[in-house]
PDB file of N, CA and C in Angstrom:
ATOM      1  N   UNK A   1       4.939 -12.361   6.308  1.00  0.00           N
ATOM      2  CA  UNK A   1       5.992 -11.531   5.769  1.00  0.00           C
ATOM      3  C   UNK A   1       5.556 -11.069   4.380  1.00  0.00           C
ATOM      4  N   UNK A   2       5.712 -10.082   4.534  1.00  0.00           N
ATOM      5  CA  UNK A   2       5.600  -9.413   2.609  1.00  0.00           C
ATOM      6  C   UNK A   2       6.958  -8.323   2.133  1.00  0.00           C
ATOM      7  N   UNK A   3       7.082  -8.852   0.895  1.00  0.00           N
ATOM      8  CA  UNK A   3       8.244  -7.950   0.452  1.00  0.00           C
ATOM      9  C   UNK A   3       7.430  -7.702  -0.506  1.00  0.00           C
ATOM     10  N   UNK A   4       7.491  -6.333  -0.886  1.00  0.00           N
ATOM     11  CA  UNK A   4       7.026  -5.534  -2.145  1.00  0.00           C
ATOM     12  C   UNK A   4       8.329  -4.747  -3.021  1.00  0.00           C
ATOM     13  N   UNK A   5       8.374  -4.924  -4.308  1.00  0.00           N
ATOM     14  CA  UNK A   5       9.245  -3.997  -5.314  1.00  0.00           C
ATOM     15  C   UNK A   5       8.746  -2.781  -5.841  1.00  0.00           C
ATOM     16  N   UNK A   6       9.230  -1.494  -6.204  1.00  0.00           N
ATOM     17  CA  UNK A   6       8.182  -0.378  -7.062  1.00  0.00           C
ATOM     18  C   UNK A   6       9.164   0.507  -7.491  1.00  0.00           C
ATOM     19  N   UNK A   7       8.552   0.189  -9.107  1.00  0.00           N
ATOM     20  CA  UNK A   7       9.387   0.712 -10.059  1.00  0.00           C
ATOM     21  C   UNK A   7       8.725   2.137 -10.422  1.00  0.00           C
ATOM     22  N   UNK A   8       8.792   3.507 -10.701  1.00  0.00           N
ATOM     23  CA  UNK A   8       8.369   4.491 -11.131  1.00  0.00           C
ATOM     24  C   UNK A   8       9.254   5.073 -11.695  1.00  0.00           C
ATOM     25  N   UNK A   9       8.701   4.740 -13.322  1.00  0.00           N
ATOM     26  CA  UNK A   9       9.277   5.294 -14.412  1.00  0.00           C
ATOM     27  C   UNK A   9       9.589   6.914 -14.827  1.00  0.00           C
ATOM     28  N   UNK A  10      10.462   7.033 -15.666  1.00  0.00           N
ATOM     29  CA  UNK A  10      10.543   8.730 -15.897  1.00  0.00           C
ATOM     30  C   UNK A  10       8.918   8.969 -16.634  1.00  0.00           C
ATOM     31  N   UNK A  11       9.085  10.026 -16.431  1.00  0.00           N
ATOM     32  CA  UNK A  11       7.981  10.863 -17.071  1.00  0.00           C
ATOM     33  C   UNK A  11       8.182  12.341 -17.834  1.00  0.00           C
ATOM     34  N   UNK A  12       7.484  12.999 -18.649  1.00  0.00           N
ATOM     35  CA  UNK A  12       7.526  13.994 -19.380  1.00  0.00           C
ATOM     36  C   UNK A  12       6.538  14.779 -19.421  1.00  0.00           C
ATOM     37  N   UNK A  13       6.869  15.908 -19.284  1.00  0.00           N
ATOM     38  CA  UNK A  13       5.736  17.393 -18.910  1.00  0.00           C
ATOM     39  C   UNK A  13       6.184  17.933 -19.847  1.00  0.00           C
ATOM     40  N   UNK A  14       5.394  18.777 -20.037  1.00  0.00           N
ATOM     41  CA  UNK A  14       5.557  20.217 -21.250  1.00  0.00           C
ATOM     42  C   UNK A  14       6.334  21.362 -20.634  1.00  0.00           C
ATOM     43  N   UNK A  15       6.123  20.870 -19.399  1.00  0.00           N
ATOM     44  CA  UNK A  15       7.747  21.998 -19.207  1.00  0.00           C
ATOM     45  C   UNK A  15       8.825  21.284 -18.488  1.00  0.00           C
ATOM     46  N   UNK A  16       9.340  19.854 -18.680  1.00  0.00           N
ATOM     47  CA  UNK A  16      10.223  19.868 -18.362  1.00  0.00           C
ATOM     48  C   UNK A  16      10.168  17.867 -18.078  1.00  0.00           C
ATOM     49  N   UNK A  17      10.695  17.246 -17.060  1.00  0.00           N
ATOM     50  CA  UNK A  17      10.612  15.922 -17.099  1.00  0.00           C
ATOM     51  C   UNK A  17      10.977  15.461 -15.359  1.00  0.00           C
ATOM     52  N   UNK A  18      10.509  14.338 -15.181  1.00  0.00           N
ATOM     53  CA  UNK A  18      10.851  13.782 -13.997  1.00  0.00           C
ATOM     54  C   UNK A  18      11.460  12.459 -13.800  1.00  0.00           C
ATOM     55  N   UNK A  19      12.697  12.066 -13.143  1.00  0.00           N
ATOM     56  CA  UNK A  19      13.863  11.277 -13.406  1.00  0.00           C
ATOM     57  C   UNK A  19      13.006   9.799 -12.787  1.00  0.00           C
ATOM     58  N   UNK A  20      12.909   8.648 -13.307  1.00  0.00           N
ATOM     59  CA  UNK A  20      12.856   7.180 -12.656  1.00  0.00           C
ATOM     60  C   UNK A  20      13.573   6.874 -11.404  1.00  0.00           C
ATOM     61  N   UNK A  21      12.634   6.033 -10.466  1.00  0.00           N
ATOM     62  CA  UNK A  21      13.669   5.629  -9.389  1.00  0.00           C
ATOM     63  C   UNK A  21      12.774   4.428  -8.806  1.00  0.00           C
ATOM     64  N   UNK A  22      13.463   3.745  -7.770  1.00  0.00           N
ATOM     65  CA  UNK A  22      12.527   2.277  -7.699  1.00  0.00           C
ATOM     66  C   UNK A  22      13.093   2.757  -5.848  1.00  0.00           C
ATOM     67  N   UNK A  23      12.043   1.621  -4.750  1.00  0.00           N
ATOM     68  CA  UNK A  23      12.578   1.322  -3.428  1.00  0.00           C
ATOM     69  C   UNK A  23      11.739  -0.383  -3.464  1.00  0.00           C
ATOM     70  N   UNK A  24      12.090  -0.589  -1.990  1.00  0.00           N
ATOM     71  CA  UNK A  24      11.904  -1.851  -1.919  1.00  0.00           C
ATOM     72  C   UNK A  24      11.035  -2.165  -0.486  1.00  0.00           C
ATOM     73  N   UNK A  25      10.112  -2.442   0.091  1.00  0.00           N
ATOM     74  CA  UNK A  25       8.915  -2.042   1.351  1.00  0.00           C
ATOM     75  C   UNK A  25       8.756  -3.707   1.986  1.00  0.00           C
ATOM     76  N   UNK A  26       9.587  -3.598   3.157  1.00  0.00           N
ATOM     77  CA  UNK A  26       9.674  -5.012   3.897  1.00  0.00           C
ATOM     78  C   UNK A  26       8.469  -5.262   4.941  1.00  0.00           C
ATOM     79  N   UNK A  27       7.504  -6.027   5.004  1.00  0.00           N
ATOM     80  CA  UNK A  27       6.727  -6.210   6.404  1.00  0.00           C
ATOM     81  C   UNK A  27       6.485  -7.189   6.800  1.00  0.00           C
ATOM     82  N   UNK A  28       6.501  -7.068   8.038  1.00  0.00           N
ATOM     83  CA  UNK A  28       6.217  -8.680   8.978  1.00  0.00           C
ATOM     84  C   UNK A  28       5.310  -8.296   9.570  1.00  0.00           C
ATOM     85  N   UNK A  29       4.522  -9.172   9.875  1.00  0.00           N
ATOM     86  CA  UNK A  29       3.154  -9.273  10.943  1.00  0.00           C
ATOM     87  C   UNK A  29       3.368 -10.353  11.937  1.00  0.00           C
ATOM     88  N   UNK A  30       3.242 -10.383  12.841  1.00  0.00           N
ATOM     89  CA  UNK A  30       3.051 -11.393  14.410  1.00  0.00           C
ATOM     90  C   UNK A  30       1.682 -11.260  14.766  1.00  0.00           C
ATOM     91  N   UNK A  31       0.844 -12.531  14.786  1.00  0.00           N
ATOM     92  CA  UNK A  31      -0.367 -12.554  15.716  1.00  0.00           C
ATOM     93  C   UNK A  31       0.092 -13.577  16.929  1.00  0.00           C
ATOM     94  N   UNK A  32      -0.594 -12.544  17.941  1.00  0.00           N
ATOM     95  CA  UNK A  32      -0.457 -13.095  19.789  1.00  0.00           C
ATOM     96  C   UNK A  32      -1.666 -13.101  20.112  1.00  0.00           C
ATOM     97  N   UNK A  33      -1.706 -13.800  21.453  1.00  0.00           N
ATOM     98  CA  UNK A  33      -2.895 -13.878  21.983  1.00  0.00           C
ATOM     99  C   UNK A  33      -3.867 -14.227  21.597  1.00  0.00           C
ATOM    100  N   UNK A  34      -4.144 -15.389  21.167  1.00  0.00           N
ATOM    101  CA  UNK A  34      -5.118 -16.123  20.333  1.00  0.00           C
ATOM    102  C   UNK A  34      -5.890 -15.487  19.437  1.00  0.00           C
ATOM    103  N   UNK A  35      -4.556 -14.720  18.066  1.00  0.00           N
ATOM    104  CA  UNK A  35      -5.402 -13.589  17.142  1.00  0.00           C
ATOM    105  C   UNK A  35      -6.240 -12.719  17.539  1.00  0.00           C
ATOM    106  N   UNK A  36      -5.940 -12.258  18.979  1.00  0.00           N
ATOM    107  CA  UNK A  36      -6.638 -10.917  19.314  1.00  0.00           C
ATOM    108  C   UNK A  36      -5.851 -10.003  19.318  1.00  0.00           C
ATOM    109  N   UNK A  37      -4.120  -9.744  19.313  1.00  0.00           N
ATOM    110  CA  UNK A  37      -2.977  -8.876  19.718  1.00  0.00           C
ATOM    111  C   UNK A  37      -2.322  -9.273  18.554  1.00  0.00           C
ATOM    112  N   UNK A  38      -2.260  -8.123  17.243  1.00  0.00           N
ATOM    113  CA  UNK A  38      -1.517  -7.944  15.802  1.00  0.00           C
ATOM    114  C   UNK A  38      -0.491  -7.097  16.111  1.00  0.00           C
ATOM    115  N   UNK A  39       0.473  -7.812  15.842  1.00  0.00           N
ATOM    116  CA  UNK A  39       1.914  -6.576  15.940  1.00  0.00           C
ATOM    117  C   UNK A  39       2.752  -6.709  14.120  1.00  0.00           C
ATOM    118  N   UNK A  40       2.491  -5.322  13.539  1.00  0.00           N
ATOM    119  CA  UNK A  40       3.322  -5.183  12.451  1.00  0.00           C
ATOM    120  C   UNK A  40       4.608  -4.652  12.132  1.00  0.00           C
ATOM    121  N   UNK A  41       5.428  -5.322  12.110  1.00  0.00           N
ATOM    122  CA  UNK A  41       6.936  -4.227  11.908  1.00  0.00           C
ATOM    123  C   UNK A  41       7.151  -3.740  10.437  1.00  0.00           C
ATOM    124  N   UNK A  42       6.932  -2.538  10.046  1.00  0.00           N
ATOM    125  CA  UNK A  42       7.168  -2.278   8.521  1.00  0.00           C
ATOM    126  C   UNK A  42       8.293  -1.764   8.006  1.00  0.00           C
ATOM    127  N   UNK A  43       9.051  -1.710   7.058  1.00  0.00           N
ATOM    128  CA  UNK A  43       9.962  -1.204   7.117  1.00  0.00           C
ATOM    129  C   UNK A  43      10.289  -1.107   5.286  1.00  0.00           C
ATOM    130  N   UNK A  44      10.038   0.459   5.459  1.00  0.00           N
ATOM    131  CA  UNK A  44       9.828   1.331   3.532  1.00  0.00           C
ATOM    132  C   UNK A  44      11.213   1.793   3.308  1.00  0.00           C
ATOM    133  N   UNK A  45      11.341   1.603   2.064  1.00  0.00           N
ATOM    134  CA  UNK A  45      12.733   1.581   1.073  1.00  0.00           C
ATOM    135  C   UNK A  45      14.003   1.187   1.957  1.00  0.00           C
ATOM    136  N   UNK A  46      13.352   0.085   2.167  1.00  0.00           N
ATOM    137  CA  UNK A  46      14.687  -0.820   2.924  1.00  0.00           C
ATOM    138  C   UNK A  46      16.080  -0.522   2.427  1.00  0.00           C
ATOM    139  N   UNK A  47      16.531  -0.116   0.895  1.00  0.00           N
ATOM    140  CA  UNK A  47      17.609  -0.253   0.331  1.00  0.00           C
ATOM    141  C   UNK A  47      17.970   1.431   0.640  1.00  0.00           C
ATOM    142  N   UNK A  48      17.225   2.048   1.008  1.00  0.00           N
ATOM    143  CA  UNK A  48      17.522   3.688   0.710  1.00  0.00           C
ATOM    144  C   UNK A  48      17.767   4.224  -0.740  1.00  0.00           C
ATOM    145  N   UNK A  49      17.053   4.015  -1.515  1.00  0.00           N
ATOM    146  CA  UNK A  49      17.009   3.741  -2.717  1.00  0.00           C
ATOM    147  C   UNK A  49      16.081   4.572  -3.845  1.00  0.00           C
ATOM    148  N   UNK A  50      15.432   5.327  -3.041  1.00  0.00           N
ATOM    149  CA  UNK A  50      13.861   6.273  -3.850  1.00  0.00           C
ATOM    150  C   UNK A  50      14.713   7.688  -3.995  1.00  0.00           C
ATOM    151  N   UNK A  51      14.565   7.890  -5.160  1.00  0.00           N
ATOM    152  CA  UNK A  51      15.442   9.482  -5.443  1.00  0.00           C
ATOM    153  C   UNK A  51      14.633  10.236  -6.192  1.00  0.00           C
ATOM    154  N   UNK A  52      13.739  11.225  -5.690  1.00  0.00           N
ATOM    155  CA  UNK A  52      12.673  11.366  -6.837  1.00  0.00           C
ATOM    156  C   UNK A  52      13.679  12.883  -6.816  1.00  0.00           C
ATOM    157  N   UNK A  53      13.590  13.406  -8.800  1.00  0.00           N
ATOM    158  CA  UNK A  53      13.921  14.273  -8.998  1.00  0.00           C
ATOM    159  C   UNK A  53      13.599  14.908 -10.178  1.00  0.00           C
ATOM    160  N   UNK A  54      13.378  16.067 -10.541  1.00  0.00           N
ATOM    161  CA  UNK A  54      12.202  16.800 -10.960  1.00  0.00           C
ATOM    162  C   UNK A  54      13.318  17.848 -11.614  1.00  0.00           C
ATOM    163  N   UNK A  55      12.471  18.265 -13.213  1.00  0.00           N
ATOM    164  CA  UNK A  55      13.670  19.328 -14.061  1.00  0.00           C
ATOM    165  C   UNK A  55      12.192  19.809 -14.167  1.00  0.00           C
ATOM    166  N   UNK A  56      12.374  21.451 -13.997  1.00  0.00           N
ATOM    167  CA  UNK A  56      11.297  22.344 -15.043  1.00  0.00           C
ATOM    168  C   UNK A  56      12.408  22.868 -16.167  1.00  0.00           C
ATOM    169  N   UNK A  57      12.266  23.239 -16.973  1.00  0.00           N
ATOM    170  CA  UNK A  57      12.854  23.907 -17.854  1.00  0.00           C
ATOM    171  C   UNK A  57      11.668  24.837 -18.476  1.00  0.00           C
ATOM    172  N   UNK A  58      11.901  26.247 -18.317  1.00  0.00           N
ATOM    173  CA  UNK A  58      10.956  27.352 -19.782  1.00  0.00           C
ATOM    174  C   UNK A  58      12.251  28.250 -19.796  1.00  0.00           C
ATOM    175  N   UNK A  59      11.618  29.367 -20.725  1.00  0.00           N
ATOM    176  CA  UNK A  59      12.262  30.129 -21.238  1.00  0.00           C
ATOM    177  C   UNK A  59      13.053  31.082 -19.922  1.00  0.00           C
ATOM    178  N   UNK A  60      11.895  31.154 -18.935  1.00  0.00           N
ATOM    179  CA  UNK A  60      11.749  32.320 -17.519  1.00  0.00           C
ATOM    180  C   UNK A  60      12.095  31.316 -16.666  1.00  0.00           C
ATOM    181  N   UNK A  61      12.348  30.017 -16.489  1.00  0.00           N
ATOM    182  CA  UNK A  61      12.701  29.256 -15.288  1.00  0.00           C
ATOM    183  C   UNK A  61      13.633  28.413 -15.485  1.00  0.00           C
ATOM    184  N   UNK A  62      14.685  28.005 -14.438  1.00  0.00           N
ATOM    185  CA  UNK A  62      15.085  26.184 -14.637  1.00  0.00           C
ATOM    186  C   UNK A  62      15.012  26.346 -13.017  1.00  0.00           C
ATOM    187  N   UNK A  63      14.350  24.706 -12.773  1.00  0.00           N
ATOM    188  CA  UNK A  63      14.096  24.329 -11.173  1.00  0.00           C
ATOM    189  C   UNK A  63      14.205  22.917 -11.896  1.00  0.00           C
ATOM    190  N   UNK A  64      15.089  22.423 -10.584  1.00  0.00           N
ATOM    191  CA  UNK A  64      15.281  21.077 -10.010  1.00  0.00           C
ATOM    192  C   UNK A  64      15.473  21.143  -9.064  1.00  0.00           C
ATOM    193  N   UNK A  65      14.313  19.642  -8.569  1.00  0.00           N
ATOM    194  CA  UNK A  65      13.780  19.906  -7.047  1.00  0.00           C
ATOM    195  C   UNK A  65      14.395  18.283  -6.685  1.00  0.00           C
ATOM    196  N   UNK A  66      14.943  17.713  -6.033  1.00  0.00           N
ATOM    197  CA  UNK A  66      15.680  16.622  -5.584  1.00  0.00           C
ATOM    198  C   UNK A  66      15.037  16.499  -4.046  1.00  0.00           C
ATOM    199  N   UNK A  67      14.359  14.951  -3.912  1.00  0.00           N
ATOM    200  CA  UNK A  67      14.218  15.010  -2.775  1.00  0.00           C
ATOM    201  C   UNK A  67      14.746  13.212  -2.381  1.00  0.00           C
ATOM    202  N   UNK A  68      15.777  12.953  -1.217  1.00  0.00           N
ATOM    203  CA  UNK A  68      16.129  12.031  -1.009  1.00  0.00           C
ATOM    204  C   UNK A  68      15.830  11.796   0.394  1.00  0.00           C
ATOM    205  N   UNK A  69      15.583  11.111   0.990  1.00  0.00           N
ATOM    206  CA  UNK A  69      15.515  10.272   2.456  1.00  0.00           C
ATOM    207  C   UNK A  69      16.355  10.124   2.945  1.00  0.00           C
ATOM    208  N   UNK A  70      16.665  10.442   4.106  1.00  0.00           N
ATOM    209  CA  UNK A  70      17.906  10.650   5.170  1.00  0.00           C
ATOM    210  C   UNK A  70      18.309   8.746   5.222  1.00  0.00           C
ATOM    211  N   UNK A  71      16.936   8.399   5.970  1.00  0.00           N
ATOM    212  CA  UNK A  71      16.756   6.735   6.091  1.00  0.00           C
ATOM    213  C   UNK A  71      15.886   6.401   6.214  1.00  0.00           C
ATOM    214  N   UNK A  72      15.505   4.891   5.937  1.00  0.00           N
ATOM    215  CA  UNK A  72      14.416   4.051   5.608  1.00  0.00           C
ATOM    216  C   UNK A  72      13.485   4.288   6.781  1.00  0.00           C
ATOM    217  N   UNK A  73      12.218   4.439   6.413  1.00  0.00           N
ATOM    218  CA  UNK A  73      11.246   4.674   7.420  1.00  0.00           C
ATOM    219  C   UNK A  73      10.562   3.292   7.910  1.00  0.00           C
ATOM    220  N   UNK A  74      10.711   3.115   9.490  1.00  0.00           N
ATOM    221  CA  UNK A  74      10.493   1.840   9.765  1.00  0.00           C
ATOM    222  C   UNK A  74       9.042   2.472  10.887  1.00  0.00           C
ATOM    223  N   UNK A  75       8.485   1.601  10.844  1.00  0.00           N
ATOM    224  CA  UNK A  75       7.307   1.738  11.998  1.00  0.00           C
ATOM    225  C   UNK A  75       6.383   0.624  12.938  1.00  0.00           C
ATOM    226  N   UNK A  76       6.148   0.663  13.521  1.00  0.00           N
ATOM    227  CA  UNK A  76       5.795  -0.548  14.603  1.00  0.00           C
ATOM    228  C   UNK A  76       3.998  -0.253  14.587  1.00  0.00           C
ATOM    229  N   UNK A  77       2.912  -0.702  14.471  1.00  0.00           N
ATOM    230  CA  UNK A  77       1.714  -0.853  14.680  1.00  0.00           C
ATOM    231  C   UNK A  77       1.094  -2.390  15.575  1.00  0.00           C
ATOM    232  N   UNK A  78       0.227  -1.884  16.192  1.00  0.00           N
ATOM    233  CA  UNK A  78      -0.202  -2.795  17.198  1.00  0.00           C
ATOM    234  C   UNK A  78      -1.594  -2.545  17.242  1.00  0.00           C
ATOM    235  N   UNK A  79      -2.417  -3.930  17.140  1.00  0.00           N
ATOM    236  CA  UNK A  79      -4.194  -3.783  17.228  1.00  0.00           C
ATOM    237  C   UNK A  79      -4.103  -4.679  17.845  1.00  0.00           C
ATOM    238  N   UNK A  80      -5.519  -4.408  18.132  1.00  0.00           N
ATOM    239  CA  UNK A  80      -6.269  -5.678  18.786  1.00  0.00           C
ATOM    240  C   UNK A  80      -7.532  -6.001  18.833  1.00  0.00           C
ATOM    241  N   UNK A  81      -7.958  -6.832  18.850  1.00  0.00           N
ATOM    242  CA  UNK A  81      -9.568  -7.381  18.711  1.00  0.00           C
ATOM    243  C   UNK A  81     -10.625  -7.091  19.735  1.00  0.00           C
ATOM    244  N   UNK A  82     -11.189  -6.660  20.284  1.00  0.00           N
ATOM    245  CA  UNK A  82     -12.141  -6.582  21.699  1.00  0.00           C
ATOM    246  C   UNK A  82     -13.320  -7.489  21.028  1.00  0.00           C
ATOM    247  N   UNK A  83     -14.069  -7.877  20.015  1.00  0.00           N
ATOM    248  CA  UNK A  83     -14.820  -8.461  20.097  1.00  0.00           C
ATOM    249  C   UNK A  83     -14.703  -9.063  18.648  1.00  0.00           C
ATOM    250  N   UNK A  84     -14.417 -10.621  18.449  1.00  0.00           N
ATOM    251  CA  UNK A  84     -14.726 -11.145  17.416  1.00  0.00           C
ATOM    252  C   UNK A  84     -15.666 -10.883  16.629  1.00  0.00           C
ATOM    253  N   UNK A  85     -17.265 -10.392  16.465  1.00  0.00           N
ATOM    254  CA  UNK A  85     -18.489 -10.448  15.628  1.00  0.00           C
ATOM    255  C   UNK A  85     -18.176 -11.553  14.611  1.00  0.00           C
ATOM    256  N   UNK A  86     -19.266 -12.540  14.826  1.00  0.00           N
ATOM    257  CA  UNK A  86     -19.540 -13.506  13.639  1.00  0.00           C
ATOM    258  C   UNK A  86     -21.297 -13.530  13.420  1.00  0.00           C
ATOM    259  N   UNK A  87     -21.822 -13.143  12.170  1.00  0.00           N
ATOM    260  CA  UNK A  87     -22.953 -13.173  12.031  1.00  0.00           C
ATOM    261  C   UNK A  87     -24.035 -14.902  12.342  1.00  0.00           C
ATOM    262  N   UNK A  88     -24.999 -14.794  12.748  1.00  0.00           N
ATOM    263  CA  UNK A  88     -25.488 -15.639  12.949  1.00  0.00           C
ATOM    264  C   UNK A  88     -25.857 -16.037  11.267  1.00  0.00           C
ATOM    265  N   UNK A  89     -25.986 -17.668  10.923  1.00  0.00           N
ATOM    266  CA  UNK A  89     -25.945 -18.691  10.188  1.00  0.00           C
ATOM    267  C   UNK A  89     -27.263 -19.217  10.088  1.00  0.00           C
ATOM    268  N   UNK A  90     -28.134 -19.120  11.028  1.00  0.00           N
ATOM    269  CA  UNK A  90     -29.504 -19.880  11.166  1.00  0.00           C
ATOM    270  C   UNK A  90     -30.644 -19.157  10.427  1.00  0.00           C
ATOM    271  N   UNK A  91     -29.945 -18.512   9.603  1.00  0.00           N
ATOM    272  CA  UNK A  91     -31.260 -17.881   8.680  1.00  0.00           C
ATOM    273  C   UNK A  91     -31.847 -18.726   7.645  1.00  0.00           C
ATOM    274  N   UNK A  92     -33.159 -18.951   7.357  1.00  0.00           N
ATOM    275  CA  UNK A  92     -33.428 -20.157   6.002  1.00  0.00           C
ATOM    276  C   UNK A  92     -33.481 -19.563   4.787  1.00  0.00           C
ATOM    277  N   UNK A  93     -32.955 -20.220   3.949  1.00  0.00           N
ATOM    278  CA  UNK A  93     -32.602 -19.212   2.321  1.00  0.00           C
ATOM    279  C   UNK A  93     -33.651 -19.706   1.587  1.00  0.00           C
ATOM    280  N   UNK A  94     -34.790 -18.766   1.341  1.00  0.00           N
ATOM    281  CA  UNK A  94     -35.635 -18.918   0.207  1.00  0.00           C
ATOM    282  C   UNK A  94     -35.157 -19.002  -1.238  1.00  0.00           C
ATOM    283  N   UNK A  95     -36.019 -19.458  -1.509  1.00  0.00           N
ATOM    284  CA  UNK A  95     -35.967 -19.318  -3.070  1.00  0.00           C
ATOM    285  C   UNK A  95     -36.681 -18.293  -3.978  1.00  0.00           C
ATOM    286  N   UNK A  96     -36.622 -17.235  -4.093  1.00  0.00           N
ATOM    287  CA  UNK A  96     -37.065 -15.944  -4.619  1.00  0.00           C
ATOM    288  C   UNK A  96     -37.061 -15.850  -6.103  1.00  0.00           C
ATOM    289  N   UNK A  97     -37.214 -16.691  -6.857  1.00  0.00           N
ATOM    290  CA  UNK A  97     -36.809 -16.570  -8.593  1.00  0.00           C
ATOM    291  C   UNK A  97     -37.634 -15.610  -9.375  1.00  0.00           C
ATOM    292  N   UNK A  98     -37.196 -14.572  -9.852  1.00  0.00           N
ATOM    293  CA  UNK A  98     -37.967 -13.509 -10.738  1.00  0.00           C
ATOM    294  C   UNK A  98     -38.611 -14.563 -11.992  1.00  0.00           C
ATOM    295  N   UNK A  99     -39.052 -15.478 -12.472  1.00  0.00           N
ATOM    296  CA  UNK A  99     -39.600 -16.292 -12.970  1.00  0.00           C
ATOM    297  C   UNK A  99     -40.224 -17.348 -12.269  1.00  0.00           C
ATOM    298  N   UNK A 100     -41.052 -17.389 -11.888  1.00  0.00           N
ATOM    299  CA  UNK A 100     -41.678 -18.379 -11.271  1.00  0.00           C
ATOM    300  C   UNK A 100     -41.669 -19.584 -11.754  1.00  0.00           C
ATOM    301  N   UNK A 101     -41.420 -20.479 -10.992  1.00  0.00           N
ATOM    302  CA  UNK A 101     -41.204 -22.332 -11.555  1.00  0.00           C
ATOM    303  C   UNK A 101     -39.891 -22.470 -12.500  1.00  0.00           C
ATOM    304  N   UNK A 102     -39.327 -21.721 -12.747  1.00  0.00           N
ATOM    305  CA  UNK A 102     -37.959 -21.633 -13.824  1.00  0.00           C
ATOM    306  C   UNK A 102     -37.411 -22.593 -12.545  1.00  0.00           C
ATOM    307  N   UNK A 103     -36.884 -22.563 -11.358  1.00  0.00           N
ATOM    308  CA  UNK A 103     -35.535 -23.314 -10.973  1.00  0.00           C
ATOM    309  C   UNK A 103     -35.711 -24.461 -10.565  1.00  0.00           C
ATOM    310  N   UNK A 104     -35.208 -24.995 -11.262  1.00  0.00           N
ATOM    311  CA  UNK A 104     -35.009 -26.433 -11.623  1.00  0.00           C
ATOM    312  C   UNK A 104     -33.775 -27.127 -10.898  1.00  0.00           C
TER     313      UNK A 104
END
């Protein structure tokens, strides 16, 4: 399980500024099938909570652009493994020292 928080602060442009807003991003993971079958349920701004909103201000413009989320975007992902790969281990580790006789 992971819960994540995210805060994004206001900000300031030379023509104008953009308002702070935070959401909150829930996920669970399930492994099946002897960690070959990953099932993730995710589920972004659980609270409905992200309001990003945007001022231009000049002399020739004012725009505010508001964009809000109907509802929390949830999504289902599913993998799976077809072949473990584990490198073989039986290699012998030299000793290669750019100083010769230094390792001690």
């Amino acid at each position: 399980m992971q819960l994540d928080g995210n805060f994004v602060g206001p900000s300031a442009t030379t023509q104008g500024r953009t308002d702070a807003f935070w959401y909150v991003n829930l996920a669970v993971r399930q492994q099946l099938m002897k960690r070959k079958l990953s099932a993730t349920l995710a589920f972004r701004d659980v609270f409905n909570s992200a309001r990003y909103v945007s001022k231009i201000m000049t002399s020739d413009l004012q725009s505010i652009t508001r964009i809000r989320p109907n509802y929390p975007l949830i999504t289902l992902s599913l993998s799976y493994t077809f072949n473990n790969f584990k490198a073989k281990t039986t290699q012998k580790k030299e000793d290669h020292d750019l100083f010769e006789g230094t390792n001690h």
